[in-house]
C-alpha atoms as a PDB file:
ATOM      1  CA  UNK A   1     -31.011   9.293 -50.467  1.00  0.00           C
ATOM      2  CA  UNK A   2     -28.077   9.372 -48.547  1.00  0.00           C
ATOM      3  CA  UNK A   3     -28.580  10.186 -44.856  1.00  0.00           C
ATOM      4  CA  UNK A   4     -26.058  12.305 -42.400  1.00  0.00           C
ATOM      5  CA  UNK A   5     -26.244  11.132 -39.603  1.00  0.00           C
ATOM      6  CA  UNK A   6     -24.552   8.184 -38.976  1.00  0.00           C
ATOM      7  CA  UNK A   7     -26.713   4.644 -38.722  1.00  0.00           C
ATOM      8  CA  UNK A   8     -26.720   2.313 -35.702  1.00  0.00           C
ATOM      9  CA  UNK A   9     -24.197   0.248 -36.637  1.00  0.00           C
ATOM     10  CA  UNK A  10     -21.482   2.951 -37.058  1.00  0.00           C
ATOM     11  CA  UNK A  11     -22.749   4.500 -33.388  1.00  0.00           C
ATOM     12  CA  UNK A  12     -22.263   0.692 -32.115  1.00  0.00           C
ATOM     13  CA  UNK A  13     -19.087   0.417 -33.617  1.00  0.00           C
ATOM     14  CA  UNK A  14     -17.372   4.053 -32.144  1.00  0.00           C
ATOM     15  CA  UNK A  15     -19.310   3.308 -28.811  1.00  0.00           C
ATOM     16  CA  UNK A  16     -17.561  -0.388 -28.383  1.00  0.00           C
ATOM     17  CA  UNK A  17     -13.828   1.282 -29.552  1.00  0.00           C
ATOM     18  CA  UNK A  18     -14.386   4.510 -26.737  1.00  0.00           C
ATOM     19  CA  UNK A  19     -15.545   1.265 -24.185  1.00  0.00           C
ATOM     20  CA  UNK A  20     -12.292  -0.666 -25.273  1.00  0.00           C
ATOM     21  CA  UNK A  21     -10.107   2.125 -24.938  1.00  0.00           C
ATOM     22  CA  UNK A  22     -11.527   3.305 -21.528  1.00  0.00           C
ATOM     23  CA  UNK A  23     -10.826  -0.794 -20.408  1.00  0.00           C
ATOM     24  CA  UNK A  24      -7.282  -0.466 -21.899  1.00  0.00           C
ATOM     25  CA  UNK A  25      -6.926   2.743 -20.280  1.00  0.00           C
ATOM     26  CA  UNK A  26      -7.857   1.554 -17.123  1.00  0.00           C
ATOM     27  CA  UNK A  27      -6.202  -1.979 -17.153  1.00  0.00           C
ATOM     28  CA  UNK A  28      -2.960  -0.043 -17.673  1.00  0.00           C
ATOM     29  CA  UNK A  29      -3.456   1.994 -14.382  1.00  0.00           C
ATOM     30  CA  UNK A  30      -4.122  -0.623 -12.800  1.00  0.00           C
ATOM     31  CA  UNK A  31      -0.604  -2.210 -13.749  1.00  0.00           C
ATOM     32  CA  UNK A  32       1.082   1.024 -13.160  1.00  0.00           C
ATOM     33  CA  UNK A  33      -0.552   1.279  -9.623  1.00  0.00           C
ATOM     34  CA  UNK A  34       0.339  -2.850  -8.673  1.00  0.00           C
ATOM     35  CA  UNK A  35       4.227  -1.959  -9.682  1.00  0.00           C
ATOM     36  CA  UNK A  36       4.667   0.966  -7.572  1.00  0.00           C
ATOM     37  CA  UNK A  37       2.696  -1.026  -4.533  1.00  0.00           C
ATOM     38  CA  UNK A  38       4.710  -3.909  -4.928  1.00  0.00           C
ATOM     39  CA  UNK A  39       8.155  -1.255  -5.230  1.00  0.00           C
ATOM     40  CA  UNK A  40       7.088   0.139  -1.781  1.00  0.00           C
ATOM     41  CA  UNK A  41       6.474  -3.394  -0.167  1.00  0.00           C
ATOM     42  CA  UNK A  42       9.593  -4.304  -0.896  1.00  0.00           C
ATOM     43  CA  UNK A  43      11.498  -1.395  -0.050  1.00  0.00           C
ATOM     44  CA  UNK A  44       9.677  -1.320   3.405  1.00  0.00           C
ATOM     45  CA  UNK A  45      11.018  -5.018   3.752  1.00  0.00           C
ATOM     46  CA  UNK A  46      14.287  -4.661   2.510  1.00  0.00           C
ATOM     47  CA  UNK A  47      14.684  -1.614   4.858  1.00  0.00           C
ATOM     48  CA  UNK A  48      13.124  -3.390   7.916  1.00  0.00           C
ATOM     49  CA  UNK A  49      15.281  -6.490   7.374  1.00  0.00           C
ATOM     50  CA  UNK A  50      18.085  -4.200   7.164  1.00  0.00           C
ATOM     51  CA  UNK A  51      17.323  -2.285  10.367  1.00  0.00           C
ATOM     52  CA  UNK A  52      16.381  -5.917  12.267  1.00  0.00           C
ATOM     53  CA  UNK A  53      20.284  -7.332  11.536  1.00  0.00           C
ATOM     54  CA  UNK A  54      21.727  -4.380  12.076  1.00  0.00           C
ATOM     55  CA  UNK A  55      19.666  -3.462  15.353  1.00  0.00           C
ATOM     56  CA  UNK A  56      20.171  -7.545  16.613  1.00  0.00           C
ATOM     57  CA  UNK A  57      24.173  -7.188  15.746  1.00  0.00           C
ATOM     58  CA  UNK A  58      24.357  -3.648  17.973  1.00  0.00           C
ATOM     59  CA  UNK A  59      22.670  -4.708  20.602  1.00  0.00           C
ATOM     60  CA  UNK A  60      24.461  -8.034  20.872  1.00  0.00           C
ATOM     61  CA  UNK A  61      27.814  -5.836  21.017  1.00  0.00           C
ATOM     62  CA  UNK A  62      26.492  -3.373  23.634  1.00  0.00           C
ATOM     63  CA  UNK A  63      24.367  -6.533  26.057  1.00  0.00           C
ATOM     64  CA  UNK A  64      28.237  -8.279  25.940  1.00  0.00           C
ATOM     65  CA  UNK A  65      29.909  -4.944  26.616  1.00  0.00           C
ATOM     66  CA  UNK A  66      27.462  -4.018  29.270  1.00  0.00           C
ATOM     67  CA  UNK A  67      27.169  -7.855  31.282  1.00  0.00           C
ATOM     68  CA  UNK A  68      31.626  -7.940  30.988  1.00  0.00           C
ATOM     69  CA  UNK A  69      31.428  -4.549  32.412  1.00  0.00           C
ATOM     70  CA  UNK A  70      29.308  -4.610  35.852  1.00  0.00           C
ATOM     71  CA  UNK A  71      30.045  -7.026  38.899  1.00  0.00           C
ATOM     72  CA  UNK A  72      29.010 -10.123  39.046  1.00  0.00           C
ATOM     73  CA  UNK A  73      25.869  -8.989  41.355  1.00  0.00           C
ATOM     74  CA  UNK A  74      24.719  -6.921  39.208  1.00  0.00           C
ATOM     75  CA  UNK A  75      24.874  -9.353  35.925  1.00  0.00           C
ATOM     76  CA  UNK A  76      21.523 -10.807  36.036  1.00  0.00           C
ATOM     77  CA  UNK A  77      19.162  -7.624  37.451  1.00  0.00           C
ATOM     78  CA  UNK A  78      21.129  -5.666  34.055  1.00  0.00           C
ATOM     79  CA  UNK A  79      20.249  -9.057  32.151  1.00  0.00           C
ATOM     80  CA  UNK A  80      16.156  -9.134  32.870  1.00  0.00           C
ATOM     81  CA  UNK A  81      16.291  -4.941  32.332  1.00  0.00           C
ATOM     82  CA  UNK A  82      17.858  -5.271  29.191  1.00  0.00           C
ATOM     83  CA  UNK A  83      15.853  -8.109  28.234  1.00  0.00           C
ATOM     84  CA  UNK A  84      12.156  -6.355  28.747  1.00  0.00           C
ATOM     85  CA  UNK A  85      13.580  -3.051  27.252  1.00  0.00           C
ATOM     86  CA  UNK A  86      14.134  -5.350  23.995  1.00  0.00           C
ATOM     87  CA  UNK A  87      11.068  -7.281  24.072  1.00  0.00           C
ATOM     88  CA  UNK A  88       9.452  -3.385  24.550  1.00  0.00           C
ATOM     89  CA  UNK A  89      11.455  -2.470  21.160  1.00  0.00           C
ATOM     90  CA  UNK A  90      10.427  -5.708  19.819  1.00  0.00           C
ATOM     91  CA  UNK A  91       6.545  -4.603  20.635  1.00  0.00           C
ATOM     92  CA  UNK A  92       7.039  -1.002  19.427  1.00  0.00           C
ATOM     93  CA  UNK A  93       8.787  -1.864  15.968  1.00  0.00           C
ATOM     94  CA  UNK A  94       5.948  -4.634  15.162  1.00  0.00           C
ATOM     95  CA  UNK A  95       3.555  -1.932  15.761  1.00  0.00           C
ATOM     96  CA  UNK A  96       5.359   0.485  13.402  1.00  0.00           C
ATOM     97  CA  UNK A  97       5.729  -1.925  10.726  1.00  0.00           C
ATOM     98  CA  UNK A  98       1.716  -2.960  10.875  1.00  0.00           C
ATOM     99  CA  UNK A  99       0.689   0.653  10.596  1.00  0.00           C
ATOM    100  CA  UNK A 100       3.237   1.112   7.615  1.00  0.00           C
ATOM    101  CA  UNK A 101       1.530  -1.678   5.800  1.00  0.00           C
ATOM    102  CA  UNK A 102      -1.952  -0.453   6.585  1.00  0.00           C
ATOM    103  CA  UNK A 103      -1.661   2.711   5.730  1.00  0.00           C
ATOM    104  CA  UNK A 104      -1.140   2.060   1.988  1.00  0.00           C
ATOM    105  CA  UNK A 105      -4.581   2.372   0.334  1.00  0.00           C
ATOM    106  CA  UNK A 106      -3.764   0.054  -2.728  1.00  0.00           C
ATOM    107  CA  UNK A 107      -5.257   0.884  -6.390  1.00  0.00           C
ATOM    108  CA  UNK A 108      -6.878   4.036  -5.143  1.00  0.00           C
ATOM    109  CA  UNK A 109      -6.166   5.679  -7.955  1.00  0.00           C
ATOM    110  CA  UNK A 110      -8.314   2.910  -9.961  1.00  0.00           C
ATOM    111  CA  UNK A 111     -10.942   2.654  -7.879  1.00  0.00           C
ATOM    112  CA  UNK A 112     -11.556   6.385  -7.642  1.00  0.00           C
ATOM    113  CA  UNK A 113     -11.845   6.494 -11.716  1.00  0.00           C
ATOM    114  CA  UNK A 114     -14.299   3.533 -11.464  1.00  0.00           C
ATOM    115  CA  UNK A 115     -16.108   5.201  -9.202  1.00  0.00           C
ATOM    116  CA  UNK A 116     -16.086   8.601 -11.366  1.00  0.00           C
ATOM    117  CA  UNK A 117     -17.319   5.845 -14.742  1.00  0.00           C
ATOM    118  CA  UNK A 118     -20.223   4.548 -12.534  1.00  0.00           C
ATOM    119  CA  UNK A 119     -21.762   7.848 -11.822  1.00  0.00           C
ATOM    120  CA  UNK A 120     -20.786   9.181 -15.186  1.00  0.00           C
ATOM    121  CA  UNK A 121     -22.888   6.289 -16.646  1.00  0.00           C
ATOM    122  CA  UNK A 122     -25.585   6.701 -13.933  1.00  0.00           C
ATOM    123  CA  UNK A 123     -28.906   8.052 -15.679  1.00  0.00           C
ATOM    124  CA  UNK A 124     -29.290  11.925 -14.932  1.00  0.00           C
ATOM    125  CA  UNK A 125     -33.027  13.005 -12.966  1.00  0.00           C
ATOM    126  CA  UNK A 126     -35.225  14.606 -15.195  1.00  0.00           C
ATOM    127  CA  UNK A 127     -36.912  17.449 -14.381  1.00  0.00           C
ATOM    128  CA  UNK A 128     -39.208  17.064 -11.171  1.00  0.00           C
ATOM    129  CA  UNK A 129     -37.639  13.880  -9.824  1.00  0.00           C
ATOM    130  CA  UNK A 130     -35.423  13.524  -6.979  1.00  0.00           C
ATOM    131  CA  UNK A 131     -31.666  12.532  -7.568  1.00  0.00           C
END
């Protein structure tokens, strides 16, 4: 007598391919998500070492302009100003650069699907118990 429903081997069988497809699935995001976190570290370090040789060359330029341009009194008071405005800079750009990194929540999108398999898999309450 041949039965319909399927036996326990068959149900093991589909039930490991759905669990090796949701890994594969899931081990692909994960790639996809480390490739575009790695293409925005490096284009926020390309762009900051940019902006760091170009800033260091300007100001170079304008701190020679601006020491041949006063008198000699005045040389070493415009020296220490200049200096602490670029050591300010210096302070404020470091700042900007560690919230840019921090900000990035890395493999979010993989960690929120894990989290949506876990409760998915969680056991459901039954009737009269608390969830």
């Amino acid at each position: 007598m041949e039965s319909r429903d399927p036996g326990l081997t068959e149900r093991l069988r589909r039930m490991a391919e759905r669990t090796l497809e949701l890994a594969r699935v899931r081990l692909e995001l994960l790639g996809v998500e480390l490739q575009a976190e790695l293409l925005r570290l490096f284009g926020a370090l390309t762009a900051l070492l940019l902006a760091l040789l170009l800033g260091v060359a300007a100001l170079l330029m304008l701190v020679f302009a601006a020491l041949l341009w006063v008198p000699d009194a005045w040389r070493a008071p415009l020296g220490a100003g200049l200096g602490v405005a670029f050591l300010l800079g210096a302070v404020g750009c470091w700042a900007w650069a560690k919230g840019q990194l921090a900000s990035g929540k890395p493999f979010a999108a993989s960690v929120a699907e894990l989290a949506r398999d876990q409760r998915a898999l969680e056991p459901e309450p039954g009737p009269g118990e608390r969830p």
